[in-house]
C-alpha atoms as a PDB file:
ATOM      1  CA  UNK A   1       0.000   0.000   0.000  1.00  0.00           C
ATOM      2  CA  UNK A   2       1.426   3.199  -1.263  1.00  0.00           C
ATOM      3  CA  UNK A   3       2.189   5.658   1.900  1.00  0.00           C
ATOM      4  CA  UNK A   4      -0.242   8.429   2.589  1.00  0.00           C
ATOM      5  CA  UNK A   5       0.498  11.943   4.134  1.00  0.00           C
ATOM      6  CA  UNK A   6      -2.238  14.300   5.924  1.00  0.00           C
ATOM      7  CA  UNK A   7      -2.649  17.506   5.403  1.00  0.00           C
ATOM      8  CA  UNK A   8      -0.844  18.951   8.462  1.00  0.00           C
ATOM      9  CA  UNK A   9       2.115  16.521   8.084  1.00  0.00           C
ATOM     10  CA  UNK A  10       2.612  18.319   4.439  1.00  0.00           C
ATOM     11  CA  UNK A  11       2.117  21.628   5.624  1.00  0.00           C
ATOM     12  CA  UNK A  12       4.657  21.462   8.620  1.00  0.00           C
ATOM     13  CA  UNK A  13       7.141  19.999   5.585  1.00  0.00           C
ATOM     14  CA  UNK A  14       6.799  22.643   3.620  1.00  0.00           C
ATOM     15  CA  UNK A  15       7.096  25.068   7.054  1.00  0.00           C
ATOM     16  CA  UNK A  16       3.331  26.532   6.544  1.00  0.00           C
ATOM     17  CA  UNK A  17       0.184  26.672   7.935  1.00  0.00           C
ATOM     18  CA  UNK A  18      -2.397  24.184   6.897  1.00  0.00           C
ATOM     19  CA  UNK A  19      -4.892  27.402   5.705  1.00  0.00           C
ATOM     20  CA  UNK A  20      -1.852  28.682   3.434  1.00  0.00           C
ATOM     21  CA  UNK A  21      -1.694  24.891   1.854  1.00  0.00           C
ATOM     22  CA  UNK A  22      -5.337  25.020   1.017  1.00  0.00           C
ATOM     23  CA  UNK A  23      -5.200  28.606  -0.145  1.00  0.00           C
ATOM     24  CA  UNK A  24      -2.338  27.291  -2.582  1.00  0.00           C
ATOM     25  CA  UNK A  25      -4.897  24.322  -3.692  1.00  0.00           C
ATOM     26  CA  UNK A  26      -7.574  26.565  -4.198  1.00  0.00           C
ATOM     27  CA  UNK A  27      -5.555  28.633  -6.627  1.00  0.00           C
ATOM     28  CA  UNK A  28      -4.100  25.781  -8.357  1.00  0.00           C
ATOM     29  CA  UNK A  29      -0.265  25.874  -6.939  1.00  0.00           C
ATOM     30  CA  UNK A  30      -0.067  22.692  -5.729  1.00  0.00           C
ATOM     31  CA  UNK A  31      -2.419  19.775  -6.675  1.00  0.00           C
ATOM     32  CA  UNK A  32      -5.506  18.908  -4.516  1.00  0.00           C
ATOM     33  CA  UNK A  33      -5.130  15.684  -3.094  1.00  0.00           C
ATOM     34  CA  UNK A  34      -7.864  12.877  -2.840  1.00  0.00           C
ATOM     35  CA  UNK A  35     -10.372  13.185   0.105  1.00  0.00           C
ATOM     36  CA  UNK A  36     -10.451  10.366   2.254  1.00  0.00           C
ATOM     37  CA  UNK A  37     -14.104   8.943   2.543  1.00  0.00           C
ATOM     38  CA  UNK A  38     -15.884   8.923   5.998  1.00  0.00           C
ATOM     39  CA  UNK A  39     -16.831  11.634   8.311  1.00  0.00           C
ATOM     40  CA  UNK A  40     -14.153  14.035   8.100  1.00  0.00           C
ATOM     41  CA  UNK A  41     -13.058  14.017   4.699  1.00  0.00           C
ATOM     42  CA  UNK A  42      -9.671  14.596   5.332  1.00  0.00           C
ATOM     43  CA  UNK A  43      -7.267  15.219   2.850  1.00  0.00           C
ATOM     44  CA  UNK A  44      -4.845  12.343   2.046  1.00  0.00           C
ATOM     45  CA  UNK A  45      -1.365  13.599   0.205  1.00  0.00           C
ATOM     46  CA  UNK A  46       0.589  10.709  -2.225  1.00  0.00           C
ATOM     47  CA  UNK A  47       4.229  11.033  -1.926  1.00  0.00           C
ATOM     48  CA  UNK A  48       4.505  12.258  -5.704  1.00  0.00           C
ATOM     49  CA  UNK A  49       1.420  15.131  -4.065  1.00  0.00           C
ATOM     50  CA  UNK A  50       3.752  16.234  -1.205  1.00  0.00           C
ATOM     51  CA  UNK A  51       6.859  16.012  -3.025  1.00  0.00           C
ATOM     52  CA  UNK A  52       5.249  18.889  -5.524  1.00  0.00           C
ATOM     53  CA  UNK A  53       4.067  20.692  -2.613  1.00  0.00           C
ATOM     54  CA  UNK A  54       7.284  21.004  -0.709  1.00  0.00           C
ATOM     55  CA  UNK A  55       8.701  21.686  -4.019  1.00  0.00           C
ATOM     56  CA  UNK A  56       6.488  24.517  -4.640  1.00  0.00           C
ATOM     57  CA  UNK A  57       7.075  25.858  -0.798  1.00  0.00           C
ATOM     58  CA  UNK A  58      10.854  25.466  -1.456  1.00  0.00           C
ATOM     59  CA  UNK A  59      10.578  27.865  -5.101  1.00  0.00           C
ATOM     60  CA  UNK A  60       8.381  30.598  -2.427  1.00  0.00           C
ATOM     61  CA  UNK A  61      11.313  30.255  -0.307  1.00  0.00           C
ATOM     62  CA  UNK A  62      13.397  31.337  -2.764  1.00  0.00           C
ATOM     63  CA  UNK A  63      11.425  34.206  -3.972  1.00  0.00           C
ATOM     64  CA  UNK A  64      11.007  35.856  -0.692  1.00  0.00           C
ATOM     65  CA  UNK A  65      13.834  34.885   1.135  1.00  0.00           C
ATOM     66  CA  UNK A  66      13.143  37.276   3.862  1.00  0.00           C
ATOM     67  CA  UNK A  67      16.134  37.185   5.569  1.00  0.00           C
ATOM     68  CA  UNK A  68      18.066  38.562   2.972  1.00  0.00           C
ATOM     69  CA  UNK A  69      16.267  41.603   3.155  1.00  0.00           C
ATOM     70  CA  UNK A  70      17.468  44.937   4.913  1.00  0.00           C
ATOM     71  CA  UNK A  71      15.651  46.032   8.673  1.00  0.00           C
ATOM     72  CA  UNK A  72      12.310  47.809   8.073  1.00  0.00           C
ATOM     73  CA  UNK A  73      12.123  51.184   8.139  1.00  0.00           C
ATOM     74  CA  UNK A  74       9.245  52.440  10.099  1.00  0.00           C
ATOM     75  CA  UNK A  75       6.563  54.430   8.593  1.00  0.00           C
ATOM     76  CA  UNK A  76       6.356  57.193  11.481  1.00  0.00           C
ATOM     77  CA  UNK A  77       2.462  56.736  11.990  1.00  0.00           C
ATOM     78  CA  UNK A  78       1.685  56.150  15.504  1.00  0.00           C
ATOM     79  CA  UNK A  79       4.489  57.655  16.735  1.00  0.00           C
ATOM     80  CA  UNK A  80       5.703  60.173  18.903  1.00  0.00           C
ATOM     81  CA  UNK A  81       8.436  63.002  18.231  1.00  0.00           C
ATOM     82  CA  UNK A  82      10.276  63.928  21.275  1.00  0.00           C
ATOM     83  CA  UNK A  83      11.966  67.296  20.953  1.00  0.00           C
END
């Protein structure tokens, strides 16, 4: 029997939340993966399903690799001058 992932086991690979993994099926990032049958109707990843998710994550990653970016500057609004 081939091995199955859940949704939250795919989502902590690819270091995200398991709303931002269905936000990425919803717009077609990553594939949607069979729903289990029963009461829940949890989602149930292949390995060839997480392996193009954590693929996908990985390519974000690279995108927006945050900590290459410089210190915020802050916008000012909300705070106070002192003379």
């Amino acid at each position: 029997m081939e091995q199955r992932y859940t949704m939250g086991q795919v989502a902590k690979d690819a270091g995200v939340g398991k709303n931002t993994l269905a936000k990425w099926e919803q717009a077609n990032h990553v594939p949607a993966p069979k729903r289990e049958r029963g009461g829940n109707h949890a989602r149930s990843y292949t390995a060839e399903e997480r392996a193009k998710v954590l693929e996908y994550a990985a390519c974000r990653k690279q995108l927006v690799d945050v900590s290459s970016l410089p210190p915020r500057a802050t916008s000012g609004v909300g705070e106070q001058k002192t003379a």
